[in-house]
Structures are given as C-alpha cells and as structure tokens.
N, C-alpha and C. Protein backbone atom coordinates (compact mmCIF):
# COMPACT_ATOMS: atom_id res chain seq x y z
N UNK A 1 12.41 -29.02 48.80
CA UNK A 1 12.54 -29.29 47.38
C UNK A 1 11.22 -29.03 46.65
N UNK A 2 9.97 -29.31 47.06
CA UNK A 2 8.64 -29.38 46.80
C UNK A 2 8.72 -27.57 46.08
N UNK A 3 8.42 -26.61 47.26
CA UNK A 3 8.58 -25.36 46.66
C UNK A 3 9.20 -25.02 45.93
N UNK A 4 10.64 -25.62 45.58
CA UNK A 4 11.71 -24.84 44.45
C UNK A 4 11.00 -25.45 43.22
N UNK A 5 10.74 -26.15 43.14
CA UNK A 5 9.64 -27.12 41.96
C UNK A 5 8.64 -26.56 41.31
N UNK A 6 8.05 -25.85 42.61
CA UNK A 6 6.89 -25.45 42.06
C UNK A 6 6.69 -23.94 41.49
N UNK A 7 8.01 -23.29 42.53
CA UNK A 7 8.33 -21.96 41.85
C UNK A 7 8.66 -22.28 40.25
N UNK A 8 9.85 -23.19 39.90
CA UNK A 8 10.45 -23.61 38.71
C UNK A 8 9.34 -23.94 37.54
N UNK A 9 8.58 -24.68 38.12
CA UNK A 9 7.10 -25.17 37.15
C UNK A 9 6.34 -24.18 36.87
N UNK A 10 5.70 -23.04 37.39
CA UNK A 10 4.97 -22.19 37.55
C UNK A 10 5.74 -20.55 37.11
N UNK A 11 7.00 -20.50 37.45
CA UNK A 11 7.24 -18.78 37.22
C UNK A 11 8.58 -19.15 36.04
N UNK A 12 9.02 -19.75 35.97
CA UNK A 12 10.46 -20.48 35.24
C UNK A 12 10.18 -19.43 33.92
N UNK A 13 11.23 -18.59 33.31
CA UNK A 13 10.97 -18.38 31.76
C UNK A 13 11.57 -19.02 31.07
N UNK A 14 12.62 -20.43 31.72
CA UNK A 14 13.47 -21.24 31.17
C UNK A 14 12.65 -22.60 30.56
N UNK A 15 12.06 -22.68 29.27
CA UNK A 15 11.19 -23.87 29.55
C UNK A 15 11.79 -24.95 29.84
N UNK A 16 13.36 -25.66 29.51
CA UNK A 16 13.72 -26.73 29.99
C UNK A 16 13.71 -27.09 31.08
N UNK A 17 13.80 -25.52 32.30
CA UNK A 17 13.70 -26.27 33.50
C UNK A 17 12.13 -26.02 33.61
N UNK A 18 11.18 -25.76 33.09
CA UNK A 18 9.87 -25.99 34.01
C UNK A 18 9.67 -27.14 33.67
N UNK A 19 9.82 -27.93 32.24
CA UNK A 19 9.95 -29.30 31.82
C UNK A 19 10.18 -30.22 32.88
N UNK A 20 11.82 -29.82 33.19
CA UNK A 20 12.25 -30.74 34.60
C UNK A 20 11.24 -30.57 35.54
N UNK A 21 10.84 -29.48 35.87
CA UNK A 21 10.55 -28.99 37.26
C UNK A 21 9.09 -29.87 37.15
N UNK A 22 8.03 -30.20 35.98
CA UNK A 22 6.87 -30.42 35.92
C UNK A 22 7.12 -32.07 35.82
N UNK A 23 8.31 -32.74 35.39
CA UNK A 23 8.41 -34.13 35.60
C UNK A 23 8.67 -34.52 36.84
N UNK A 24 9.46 -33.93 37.52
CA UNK A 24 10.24 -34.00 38.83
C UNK A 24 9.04 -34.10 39.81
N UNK A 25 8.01 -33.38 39.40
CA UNK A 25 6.57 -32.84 40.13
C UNK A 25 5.77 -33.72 40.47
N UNK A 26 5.66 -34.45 39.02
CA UNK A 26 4.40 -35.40 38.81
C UNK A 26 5.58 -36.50 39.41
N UNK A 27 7.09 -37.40 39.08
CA UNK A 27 7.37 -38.17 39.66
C UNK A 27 7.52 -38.39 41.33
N UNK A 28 7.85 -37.23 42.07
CA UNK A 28 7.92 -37.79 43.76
C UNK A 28 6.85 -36.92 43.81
N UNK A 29 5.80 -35.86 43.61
CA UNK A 29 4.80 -36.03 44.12
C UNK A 29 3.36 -36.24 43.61
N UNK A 30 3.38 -36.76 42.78
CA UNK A 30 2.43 -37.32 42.06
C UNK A 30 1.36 -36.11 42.00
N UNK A 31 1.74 -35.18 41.36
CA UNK A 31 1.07 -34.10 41.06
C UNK A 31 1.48 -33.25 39.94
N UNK A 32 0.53 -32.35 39.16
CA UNK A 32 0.57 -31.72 37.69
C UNK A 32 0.01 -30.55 38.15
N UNK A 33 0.76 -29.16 38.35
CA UNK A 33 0.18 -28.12 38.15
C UNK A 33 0.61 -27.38 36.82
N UNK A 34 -0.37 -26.74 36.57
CA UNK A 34 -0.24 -25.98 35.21
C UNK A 34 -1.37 -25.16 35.08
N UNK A 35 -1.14 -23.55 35.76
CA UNK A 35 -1.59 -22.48 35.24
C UNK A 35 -1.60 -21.36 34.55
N UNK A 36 -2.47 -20.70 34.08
CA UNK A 36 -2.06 -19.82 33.05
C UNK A 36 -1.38 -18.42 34.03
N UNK A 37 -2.03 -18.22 35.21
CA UNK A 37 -1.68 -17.52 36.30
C UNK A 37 -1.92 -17.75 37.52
N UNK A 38 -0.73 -18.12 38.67
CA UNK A 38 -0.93 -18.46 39.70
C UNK A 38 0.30 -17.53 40.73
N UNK A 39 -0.69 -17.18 41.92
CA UNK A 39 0.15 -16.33 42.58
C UNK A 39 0.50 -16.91 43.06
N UNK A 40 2.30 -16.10 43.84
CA UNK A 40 3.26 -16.94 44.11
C UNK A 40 2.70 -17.20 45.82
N UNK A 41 1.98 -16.75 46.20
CA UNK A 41 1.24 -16.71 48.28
C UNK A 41 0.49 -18.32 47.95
N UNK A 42 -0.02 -19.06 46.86
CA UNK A 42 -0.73 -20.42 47.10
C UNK A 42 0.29 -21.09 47.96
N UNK A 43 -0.48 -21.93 48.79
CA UNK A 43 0.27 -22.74 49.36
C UNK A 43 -0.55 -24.34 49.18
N UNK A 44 0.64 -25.14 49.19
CA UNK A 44 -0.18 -26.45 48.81
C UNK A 44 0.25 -27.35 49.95
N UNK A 45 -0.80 -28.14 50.64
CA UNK A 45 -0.70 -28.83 52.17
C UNK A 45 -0.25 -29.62 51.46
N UNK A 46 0.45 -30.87 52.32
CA UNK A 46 0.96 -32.02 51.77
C UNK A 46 1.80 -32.18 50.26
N UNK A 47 2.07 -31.05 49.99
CA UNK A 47 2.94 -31.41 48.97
C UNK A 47 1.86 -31.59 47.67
N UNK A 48 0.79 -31.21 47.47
CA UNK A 48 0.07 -31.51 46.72
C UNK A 48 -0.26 -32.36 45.96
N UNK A 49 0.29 -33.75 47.00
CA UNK A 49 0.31 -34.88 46.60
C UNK A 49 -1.53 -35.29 46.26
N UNK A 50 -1.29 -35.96 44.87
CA UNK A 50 -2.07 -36.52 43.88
C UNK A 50 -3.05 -35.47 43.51
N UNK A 51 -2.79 -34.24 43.11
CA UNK A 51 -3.50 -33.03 42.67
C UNK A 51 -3.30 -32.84 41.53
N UNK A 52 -3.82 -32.80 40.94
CA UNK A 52 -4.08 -32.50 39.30
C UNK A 52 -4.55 -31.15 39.09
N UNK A 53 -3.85 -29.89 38.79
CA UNK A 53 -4.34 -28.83 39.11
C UNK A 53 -3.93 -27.56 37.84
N UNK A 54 -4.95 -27.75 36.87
CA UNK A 54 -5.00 -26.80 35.85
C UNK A 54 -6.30 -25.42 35.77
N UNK A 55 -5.57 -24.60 35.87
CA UNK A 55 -6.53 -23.57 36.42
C UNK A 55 -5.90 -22.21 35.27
N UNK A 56 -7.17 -21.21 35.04
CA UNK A 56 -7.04 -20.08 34.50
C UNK A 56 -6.03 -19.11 35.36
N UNK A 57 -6.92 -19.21 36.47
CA UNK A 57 -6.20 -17.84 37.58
C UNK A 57 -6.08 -18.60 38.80
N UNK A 58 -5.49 -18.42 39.78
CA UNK A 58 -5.55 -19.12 41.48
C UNK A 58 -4.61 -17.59 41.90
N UNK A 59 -5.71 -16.82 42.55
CA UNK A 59 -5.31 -15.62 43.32
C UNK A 59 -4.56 -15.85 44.59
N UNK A 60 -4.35 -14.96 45.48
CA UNK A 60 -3.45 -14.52 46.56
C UNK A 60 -4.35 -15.71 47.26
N UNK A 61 -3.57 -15.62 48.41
CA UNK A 61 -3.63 -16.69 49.41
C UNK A 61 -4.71 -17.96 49.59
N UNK A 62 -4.27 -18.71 48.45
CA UNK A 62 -5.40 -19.48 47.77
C UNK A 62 -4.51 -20.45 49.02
N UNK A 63 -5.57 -22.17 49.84
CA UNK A 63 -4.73 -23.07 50.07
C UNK A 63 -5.10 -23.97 49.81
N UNK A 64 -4.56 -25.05 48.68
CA UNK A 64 -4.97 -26.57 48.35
C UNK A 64 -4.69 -28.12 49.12
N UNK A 65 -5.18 -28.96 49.46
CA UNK A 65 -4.92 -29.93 49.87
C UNK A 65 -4.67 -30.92 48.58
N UNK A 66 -4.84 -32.16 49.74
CA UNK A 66 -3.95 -33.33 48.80
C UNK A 66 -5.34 -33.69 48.22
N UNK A 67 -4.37 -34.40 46.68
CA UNK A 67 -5.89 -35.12 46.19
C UNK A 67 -7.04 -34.28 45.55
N UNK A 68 -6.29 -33.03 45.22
CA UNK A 68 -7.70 -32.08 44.76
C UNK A 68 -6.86 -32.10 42.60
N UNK A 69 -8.28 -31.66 42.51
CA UNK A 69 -8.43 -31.93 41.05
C UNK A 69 -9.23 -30.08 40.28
N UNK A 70 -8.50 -29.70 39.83
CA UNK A 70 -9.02 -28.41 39.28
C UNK A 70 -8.51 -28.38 37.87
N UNK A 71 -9.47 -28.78 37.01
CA UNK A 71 -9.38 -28.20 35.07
C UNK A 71 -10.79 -28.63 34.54
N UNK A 72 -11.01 -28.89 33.59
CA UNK A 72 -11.90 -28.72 32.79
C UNK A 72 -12.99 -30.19 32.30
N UNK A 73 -13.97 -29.30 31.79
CA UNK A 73 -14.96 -29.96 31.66
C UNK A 73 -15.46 -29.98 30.44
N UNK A 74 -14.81 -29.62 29.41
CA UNK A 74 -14.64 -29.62 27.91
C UNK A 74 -15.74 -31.32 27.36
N UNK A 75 -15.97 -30.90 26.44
CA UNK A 75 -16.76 -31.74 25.28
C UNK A 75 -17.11 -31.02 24.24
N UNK A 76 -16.69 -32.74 23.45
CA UNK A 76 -16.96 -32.26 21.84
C UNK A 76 -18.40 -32.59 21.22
N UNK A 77 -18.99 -31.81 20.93
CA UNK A 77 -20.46 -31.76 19.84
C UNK A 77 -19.73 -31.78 18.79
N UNK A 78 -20.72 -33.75 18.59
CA UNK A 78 -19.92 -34.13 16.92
C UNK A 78 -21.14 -34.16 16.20
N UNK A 79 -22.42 -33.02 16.58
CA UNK A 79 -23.51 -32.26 15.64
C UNK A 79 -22.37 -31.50 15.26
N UNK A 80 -21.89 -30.75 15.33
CA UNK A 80 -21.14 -29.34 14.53
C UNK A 80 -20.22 -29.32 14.71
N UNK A 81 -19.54 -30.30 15.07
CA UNK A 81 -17.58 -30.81 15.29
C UNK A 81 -16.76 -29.65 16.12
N UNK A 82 -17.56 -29.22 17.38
CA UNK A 82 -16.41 -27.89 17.80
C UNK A 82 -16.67 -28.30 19.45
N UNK A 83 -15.55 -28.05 19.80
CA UNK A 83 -15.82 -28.32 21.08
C UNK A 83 -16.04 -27.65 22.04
N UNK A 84 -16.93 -27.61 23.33
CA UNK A 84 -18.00 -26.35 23.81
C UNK A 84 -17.31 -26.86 25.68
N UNK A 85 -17.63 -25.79 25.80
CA UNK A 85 -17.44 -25.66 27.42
C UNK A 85 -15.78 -25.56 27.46
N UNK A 86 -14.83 -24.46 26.80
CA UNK A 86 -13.21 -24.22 27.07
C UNK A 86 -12.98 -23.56 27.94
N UNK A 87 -12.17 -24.03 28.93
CA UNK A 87 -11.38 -23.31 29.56
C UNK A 87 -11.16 -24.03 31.03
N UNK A 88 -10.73 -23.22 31.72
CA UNK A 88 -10.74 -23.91 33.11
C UNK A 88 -10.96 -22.68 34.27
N UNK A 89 -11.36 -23.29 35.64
CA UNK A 89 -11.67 -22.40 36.70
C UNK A 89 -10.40 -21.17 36.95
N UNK A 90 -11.28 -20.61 37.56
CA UNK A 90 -10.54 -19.35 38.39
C UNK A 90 -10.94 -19.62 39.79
N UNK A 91 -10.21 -19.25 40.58
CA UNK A 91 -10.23 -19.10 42.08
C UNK A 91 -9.32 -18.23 42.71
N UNK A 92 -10.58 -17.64 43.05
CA UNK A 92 -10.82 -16.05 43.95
C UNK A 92 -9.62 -16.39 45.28
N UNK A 93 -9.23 -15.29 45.44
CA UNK A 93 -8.56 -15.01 46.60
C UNK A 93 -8.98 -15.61 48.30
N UNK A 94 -8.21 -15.96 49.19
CA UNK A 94 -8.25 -16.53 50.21
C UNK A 94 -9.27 -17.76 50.29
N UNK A 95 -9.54 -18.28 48.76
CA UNK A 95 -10.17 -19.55 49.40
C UNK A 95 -9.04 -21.07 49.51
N UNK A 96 -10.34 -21.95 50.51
CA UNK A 96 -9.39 -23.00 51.37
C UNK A 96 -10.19 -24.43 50.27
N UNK A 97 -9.37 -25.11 49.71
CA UNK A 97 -10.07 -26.19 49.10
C UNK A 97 -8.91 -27.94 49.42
N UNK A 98 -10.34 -27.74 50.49
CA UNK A 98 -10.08 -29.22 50.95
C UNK A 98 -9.50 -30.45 50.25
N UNK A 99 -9.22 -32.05 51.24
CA UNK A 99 -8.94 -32.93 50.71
C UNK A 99 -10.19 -33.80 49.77
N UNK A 100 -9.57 -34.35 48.41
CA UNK A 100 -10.38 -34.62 47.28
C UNK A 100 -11.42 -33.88 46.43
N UNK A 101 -11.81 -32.72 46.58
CA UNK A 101 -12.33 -32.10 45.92
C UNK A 101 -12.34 -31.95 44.44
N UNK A 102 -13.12 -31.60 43.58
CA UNK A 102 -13.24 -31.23 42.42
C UNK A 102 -13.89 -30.30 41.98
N UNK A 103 -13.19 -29.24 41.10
CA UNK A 103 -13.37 -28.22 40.84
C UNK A 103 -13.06 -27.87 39.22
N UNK A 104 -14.49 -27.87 38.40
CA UNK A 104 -14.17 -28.21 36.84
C UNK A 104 -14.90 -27.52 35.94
N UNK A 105 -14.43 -26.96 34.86
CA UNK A 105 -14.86 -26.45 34.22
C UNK A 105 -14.89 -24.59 33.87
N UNK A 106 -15.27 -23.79 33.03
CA UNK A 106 -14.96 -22.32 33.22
C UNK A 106 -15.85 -21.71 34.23
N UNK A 107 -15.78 -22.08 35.67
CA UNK A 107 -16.45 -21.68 36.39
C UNK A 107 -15.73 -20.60 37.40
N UNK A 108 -15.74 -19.67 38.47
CA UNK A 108 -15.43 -18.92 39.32
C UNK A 108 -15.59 -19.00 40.91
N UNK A 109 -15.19 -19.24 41.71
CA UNK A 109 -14.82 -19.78 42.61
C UNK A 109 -14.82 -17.93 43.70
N UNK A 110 -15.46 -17.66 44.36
CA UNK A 110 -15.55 -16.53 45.32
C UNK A 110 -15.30 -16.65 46.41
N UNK A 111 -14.19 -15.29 46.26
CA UNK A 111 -13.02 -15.19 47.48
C UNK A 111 -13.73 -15.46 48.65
N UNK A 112 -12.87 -16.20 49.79
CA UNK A 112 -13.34 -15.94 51.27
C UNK A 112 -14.04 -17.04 51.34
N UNK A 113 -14.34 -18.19 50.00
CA UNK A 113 -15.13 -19.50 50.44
C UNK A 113 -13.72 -20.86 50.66
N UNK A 114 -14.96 -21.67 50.67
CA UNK A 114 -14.45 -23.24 51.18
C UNK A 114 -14.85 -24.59 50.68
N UNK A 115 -14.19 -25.06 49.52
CA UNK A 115 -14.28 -26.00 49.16
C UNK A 115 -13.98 -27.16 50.34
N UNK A 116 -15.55 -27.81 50.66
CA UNK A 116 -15.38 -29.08 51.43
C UNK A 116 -14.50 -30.19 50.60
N UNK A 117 -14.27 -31.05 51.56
CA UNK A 117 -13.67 -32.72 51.14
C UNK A 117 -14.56 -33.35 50.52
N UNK A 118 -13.81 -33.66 49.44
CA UNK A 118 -14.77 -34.70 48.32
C UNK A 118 -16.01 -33.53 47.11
N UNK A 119 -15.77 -32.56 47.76
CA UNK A 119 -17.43 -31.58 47.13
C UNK A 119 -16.67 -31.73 45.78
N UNK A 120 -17.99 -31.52 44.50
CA UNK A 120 -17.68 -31.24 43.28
C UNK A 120 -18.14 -30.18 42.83
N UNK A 121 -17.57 -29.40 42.00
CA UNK A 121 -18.34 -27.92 41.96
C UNK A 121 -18.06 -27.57 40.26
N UNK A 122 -19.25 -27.87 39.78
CA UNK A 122 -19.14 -27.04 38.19
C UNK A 122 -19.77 -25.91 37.78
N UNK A 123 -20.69 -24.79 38.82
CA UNK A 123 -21.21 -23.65 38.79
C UNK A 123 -20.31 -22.69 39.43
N UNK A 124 -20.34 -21.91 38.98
CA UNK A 124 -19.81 -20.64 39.41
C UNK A 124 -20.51 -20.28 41.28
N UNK A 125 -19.53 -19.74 42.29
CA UNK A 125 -19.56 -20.02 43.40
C UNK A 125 -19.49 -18.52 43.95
N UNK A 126 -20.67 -18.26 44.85
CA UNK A 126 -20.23 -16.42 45.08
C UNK A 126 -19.37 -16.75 46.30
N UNK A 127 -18.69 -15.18 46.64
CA UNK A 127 -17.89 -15.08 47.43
C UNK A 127 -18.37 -15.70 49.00
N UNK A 128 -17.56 -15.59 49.62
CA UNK A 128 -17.76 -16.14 51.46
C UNK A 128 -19.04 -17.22 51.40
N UNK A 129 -18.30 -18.38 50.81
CA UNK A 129 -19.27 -19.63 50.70
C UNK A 129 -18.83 -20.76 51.31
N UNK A 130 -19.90 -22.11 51.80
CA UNK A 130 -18.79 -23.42 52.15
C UNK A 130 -19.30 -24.07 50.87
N UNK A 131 -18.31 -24.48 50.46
CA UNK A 131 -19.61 -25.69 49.04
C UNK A 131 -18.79 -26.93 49.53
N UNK A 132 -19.99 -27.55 49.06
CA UNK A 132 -20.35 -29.14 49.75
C UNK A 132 -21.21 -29.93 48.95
N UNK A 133 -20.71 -31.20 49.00
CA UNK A 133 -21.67 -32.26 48.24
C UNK A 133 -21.46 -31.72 46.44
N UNK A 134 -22.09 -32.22 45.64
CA UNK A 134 -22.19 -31.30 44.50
C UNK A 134 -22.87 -30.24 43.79
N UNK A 135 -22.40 -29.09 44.11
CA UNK A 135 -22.66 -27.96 43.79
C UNK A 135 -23.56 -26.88 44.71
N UNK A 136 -23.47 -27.54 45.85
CA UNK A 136 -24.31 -26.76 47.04
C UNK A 136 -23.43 -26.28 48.21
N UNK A 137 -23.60 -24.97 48.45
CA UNK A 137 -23.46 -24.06 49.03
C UNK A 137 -24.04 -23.33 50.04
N UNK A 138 -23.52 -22.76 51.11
CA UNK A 138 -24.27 -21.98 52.05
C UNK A 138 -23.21 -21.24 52.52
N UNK A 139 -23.87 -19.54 52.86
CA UNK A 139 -22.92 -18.63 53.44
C UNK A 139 -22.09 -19.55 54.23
N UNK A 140 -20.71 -18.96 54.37
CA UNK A 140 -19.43 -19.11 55.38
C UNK A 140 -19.88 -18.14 56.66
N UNK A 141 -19.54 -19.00 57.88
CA UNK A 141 -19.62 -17.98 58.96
C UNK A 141 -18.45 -17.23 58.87
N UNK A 142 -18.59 -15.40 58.78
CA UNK A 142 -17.12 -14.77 59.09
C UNK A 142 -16.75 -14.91 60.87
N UNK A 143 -17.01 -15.71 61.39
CA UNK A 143 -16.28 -15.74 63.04
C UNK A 143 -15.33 -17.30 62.56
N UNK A 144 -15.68 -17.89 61.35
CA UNK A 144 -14.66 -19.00 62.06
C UNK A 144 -13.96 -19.13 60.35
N UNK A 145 -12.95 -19.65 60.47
CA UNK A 145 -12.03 -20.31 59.34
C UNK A 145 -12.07 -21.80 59.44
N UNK A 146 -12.08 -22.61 58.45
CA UNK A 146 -12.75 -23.62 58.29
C UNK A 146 -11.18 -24.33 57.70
N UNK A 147 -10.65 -25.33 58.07
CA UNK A 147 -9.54 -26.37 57.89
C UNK A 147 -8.39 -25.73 57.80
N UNK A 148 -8.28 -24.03 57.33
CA UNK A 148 -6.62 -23.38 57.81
C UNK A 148 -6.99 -22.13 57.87
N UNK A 149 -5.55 -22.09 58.66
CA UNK A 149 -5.55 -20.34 59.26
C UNK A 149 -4.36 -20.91 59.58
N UNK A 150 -3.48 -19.24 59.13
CA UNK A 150 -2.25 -18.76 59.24
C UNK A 150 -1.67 -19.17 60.81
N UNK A 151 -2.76 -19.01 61.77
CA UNK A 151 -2.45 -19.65 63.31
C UNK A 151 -2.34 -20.72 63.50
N UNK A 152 -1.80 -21.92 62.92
CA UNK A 152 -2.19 -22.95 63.20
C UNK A 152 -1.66 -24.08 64.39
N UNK A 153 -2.41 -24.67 64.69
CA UNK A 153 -2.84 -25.31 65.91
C UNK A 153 -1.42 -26.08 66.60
N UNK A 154 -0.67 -25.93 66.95
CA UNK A 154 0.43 -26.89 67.72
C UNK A 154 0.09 -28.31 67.55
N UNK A 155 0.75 -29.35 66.96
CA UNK A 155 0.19 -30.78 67.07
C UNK A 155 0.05 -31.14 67.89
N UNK A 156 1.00 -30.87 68.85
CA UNK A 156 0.38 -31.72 70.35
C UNK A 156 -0.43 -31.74 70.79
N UNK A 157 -1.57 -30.82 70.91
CA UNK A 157 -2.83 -30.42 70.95
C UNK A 157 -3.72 -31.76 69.97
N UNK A 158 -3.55 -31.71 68.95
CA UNK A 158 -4.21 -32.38 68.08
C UNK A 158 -3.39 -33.85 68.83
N UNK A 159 -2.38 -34.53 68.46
CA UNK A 159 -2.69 -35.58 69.14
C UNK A 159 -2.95 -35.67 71.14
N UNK A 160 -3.07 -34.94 71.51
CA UNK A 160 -3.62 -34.61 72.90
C UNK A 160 -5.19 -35.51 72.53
N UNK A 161 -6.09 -34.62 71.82
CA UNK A 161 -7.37 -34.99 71.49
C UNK A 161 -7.61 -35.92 70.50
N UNK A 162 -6.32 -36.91 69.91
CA UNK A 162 -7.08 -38.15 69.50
C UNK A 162 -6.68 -38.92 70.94
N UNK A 163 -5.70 -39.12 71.66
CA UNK A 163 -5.70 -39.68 72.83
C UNK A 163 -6.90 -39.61 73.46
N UNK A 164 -7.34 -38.49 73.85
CA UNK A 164 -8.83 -38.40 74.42
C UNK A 164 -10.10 -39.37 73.87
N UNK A 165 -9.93 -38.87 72.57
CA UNK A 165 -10.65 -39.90 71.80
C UNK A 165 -10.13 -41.48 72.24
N UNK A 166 -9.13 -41.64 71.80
CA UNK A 166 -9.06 -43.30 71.73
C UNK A 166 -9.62 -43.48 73.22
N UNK A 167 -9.31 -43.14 74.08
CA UNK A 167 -9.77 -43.48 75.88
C UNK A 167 -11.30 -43.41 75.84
N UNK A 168 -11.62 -42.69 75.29
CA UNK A 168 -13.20 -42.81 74.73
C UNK A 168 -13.92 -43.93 74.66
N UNK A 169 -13.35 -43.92 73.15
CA UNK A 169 -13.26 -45.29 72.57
C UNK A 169 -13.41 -46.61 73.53
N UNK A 170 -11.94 -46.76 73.62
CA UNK A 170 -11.42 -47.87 74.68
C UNK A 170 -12.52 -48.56 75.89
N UNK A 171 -13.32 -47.26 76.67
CA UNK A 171 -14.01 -47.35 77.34
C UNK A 171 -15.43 -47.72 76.79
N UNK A 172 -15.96 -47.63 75.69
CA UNK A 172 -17.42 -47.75 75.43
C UNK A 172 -16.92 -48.58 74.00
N UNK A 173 -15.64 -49.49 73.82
CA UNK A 173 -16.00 -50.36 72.92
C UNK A 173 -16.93 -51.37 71.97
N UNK A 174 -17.73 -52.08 72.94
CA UNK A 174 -18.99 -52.46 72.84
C UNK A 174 -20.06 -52.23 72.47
N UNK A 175 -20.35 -49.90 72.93
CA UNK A 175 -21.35 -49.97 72.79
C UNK A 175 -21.39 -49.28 71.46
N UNK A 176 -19.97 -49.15 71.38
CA UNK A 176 -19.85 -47.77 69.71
C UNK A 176 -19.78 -48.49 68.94
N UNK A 177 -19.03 -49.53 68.49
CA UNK A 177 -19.19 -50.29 66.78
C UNK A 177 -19.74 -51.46 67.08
C-alpha cells in the first residue's frame, strides 16, 4: 500500500487523489513527501516512517531511511521584509541518507555520497562523500557501500551476529557495563 501512495502523492495528475494519497501518507505513516521532482527508482526503507521530505530534485536511485527530514531553511529579514535563503535541497543520484538525518536548505547533495545517522547538512556536498556530524565530510571509499546495496544481506545472517553478540555479552557481563 505504502508504494501505491507514494506513486499517487508524487506522479498523480489527479489532484484529489494526491490529496488522498498525501493524507493517507502522513496518517499510517507518519510521513510528508512533497517534491517538485522525484524519480520514480527512490526507494524509502521503512516506509518512510516519520520523514518529512520536501526537496527540489531527488535523482535516480536515491535511498531514504526512517526519520529523515529534507526542506528548507528559509528566514525572514524584517530589515527589508523579504525572505532570504528559498528553496529546498537537491540530491544527486545514488546517494544513501541514513536514519535521522537532516538535510536543509538550497543546498546540493553529490551523487555517490552518504548521509550518516543523525548528520545535519546545510552546505552544499561534492560528489562520493560520507557527511557526518554537522556539515563534515570526507571522501567515500569506492570499495565499500555504506548501509545499502541492491545485494542485501539475508537476515539470518544479521540475527546470526546479534546472537553472537548477546553470548558475548552474556559472558563478560560484569566487565562491559
């Protein structure tokens, strides 16, 4: 249901149903997208639950997590009554933007990077980057993909290795917390 929603919200030339489709959105998943152009390859993890996501452009194989926040950083100068800093981000092709992030303002976002968890980013971002913390950056290694890839991991695997972990744990209780 999530995808027919978001196709409906996003490509609809019917506005009553993107109406529906954008209430329906924000009520079971507590999320607001609204771009001026967004390709139809984004994919949003979790349902893009609690994402607030107003953007200029979001290119080809963009992927968002939960909890991310992308629009603007607008203010009004009530020296000369007009309001400065319009618009909202763009984001470049194949980037991955993690859980809670923020991403604000008319800034640009370069393909092939990686918005960390929690990072805030109001400068413009060159291509094949990780950004982290607020507004800092360092090349992306091209040998690894950082929180998705099209391959992704079998769960069992993943809970395989929190088991490992908890036995970990279990065993050095005492000396870890």
């Amino acid at each position: 249901m999530f995808e027919k929603l978001v196709k409906l919200n996003c490509y609809s030339k019917n506005k009553m149903l993107k109406v529906l489709a954008k209430n329906l959105l924000e009520k079971f998943y507590s999320c607001e997208i609204n771009c001026t152009q967004i390709d139809k390859s984004v994919l949003f993890a979790h349902h893009a639950r609690g994402c607030t996501i107003i953007a200029a452009k979001i290119c080809e194989n963009v992927v968002i997590y939960q909890n991310v926040t992308i629009g603007s950083n607008m203010r009004y100068n009530k020296t000369n009554g007009e309001w400065e800093n319009l618009g909202v981000p763009i984001i470049c092709k194949n980037v991955v933007i993690a859980d809670g992030a923020k991403i604000l303002g008319t800034i640009i976002i370069g393909e092939n990077s990686v918005v960390a968890a929690g990072a805030i980013v109001t400068k413009n971002i060159p291509a094949n980057s990780i950004i982290y913390d607020v507004n800092r950056f360092k090349p992306k290694d091209a040998n690894y993909d950082l929180i998705f890839n099209p391959n992704m991991i079998d769960a069992r695997k993943i809970i395989e290795a929190n088991y490992k972990l908890i036995e970990e744990y279990n065993k050095n209780v005492g000396k870890i917390c």
